[in-house]
Protein backbone atom coordinates (compact mmCIF):
# COMPACT_ATOMS: atom_id res chain seq x y z
CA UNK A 1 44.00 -81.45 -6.47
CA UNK A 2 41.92 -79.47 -4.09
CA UNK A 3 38.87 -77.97 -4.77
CA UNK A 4 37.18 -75.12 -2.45
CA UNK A 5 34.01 -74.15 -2.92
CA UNK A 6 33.33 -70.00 -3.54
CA UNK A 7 30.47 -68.56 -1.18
CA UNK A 8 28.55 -67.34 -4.51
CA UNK A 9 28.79 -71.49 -5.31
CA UNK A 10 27.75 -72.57 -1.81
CA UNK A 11 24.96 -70.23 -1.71
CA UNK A 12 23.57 -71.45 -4.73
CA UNK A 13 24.26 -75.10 -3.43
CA UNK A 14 22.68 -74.25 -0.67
CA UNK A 15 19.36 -72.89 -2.60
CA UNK A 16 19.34 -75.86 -4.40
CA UNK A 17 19.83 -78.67 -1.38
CA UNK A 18 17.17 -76.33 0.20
CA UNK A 19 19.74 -75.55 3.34
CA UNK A 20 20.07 -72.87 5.21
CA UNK A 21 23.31 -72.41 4.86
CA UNK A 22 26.46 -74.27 3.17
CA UNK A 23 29.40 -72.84 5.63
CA UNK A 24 32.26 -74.83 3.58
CA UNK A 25 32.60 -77.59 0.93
CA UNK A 26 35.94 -78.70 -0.09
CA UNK A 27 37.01 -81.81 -1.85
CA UNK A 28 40.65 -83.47 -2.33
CA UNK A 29 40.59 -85.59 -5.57
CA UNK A 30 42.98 -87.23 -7.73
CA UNK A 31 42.61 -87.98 -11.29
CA UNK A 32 43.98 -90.87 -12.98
CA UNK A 33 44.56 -92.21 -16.65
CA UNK A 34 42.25 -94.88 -17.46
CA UNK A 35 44.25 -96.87 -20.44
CA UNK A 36 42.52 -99.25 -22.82
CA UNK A 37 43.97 -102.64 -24.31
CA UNK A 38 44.93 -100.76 -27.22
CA UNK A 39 46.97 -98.10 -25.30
CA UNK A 40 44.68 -95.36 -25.77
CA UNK A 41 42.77 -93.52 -23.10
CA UNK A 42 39.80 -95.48 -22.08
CA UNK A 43 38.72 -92.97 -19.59
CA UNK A 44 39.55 -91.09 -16.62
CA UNK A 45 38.72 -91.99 -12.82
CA UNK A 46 38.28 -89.39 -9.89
CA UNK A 47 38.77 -90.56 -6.44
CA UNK A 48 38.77 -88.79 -3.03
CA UNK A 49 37.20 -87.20 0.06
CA UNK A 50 34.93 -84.65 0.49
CA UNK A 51 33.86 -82.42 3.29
CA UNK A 52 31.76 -79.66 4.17
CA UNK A 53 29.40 -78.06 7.06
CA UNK A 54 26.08 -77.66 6.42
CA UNK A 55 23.28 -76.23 7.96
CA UNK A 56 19.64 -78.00 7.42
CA UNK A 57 16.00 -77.35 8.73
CA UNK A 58 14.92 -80.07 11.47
CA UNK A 59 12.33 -81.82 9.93
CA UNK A 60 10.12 -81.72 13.67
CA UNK A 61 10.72 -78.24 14.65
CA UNK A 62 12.21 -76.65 11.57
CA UNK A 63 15.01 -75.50 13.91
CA UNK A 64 18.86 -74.59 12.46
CA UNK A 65 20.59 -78.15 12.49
CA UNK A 66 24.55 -77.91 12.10
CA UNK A 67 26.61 -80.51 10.57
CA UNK A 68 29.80 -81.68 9.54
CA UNK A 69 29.20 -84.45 6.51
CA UNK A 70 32.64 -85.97 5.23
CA UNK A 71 32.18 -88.96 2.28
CA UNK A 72 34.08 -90.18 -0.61
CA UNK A 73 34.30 -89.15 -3.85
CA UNK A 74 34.55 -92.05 -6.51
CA UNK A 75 33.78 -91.88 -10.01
CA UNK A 76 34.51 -93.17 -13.82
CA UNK A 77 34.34 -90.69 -16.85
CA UNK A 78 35.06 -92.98 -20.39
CA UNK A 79 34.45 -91.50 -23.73
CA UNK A 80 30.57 -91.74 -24.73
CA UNK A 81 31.56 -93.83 -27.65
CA UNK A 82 33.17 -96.62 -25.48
CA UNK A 83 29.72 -96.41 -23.37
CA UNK A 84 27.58 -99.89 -24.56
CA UNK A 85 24.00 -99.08 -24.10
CA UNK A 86 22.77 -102.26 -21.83
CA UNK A 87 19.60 -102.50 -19.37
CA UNK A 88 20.35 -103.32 -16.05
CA UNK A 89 18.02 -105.42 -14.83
CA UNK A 90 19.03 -105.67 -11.02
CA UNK A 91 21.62 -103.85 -8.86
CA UNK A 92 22.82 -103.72 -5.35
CA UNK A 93 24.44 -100.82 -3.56
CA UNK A 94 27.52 -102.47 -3.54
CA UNK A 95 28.37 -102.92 -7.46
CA UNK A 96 30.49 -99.83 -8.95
CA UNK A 97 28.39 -96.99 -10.07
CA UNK A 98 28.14 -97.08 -14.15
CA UNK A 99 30.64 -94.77 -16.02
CA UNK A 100 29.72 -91.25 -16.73
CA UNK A 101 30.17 -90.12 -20.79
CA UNK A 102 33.28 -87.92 -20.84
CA UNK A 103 32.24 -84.85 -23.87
CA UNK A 104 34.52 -83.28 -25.08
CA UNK A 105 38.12 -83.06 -22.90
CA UNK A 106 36.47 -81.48 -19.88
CA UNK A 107 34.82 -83.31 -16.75
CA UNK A 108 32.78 -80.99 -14.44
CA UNK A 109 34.31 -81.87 -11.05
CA UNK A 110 31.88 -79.01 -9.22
CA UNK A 111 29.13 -81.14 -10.59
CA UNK A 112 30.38 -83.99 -9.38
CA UNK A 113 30.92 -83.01 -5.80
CA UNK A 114 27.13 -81.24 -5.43
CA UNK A 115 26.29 -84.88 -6.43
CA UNK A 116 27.87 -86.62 -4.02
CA UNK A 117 27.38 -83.69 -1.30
CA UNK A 118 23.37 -84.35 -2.11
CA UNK A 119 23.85 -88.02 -1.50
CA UNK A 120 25.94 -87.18 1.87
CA UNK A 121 23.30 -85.26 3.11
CA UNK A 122 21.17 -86.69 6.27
CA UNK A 123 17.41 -86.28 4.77
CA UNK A 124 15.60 -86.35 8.35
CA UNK A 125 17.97 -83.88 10.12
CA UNK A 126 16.37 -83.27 13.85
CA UNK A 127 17.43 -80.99 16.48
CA UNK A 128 18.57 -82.17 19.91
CA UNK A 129 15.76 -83.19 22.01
CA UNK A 130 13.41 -82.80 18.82
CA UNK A 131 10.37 -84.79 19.78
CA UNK A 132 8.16 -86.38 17.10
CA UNK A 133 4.41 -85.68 17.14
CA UNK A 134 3.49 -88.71 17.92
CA UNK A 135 5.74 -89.23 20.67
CA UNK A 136 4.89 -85.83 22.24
CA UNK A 137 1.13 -87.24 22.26
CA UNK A 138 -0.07 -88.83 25.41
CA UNK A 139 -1.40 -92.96 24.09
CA UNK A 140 -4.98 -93.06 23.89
CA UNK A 141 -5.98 -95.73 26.65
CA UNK A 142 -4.68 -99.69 25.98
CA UNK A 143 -2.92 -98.07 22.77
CA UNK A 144 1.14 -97.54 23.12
CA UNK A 145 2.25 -94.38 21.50
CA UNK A 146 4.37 -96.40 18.67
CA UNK A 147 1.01 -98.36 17.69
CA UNK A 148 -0.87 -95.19 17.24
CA UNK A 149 1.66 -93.98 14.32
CA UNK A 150 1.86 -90.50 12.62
CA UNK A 151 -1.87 -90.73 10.92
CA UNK A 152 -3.18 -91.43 14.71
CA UNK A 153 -1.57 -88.41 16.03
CA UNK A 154 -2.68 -85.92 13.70
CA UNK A 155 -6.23 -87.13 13.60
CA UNK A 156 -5.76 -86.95 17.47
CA UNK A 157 -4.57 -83.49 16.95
CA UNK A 158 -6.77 -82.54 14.62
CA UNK A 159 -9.99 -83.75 17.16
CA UNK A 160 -8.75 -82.24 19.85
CA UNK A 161 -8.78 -78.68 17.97
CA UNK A 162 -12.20 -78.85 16.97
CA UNK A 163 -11.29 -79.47 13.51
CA UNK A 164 -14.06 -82.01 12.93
CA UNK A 165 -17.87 -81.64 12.55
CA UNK A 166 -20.47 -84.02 11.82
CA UNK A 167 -22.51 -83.63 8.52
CA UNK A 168 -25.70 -84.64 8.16
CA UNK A 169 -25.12 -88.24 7.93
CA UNK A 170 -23.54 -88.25 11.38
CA UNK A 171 -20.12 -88.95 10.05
CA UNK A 172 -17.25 -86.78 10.73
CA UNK A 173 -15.84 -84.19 7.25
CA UNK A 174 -13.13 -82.00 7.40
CA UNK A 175 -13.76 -78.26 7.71
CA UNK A 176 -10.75 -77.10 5.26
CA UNK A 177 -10.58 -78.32 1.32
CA UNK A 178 -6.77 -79.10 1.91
CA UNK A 179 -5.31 -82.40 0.86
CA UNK A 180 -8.54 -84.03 1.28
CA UNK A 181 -10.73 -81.87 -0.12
CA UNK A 182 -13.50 -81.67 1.87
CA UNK A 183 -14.03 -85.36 1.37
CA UNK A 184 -14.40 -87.73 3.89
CA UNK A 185 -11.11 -88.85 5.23
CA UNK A 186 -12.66 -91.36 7.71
């Protein structure tokens, strides 16, 4: 079965991935019979690929990133009466994803696919030639840019905008009441 995704669905899609744009999302899936023991249906198991282009903010510049994200789709839908309740107390990525409770006769297979499409998604999209603030920073002397880390260069940003004075004590506050509050964040 193929499934192609409407531009009223991929605009909402988008709006809820927070993208800029969902160009195309298609999946090929195929269902198959799950069979108990006892001969009756145990469940039902979707596997398949997925694809779609996808359009993200860069997470340095907030520039339009474009791309293609292809991944498969894999899951198991079993009655929610044949689901045991059990803890799991550890996991790797490896073991096979729990089943899903199958209500009624109906599985959502839209659903399923914005699942996986969130989980194909690359979460720190950057533009070509996007340069981290840190790296665009010259190193303070006998300091390499990589040990002076994010918090280094946006105190080093902040400094070098006049964004600091000194309060009474002689110890630096922040101007603003953002994140810190007008606290000190020495």
């Amino acid at each position: 079965m193929v499934i192609v995704a409407e531009p009223d669905e991929r605009r909402r899609l988008a709006r809820r991935f927070d993208l800029l744009a969902l160009d195309r999302l298609s999946a090929t899936l195929r269902l198959h019979r799950l069979a108990a023991d006892d001969g009756e249906t145990r469940g039902v198991r979707v596997a398949g690929e997925m694809a779609a282009e996808v359009v993200q903010a860069c997470v340095v510049t907030l520039e339009p990133v474009r791309s293609s994200v292809a991944a498969p789709v894999a899951a198991e839908f079993v009655p929610a009466s044949r689901i045991v309740d059990r803890q799991i107390v550890s996991f790797t990525p490896d073991d096979a994803d729990p089943p899903e409770p199958l209500v009624g006769d109906r599985i959502d297979l839209g659903e399923l696919l914005a699942q996986h499409l969130a989980l194909a998604l690359d979460p720190y999209p950057k533009a070509p030639g996007a340069v981290p603030v840190q790296d665009a920073l010259p190193a303070e002397p006998g300091r390499s840019k990589r040990d002076a880390g994010p918090f280094e260069a946006l105190r080093r940003l902040r400094d070098a905008a006049g964004a600091r004075e000194p309060d009474r004590q002689g110890t630096a506050k922040s101007r603003g009441t953002g994140i810190a509050g007008g606290r000190d964040i020495d």
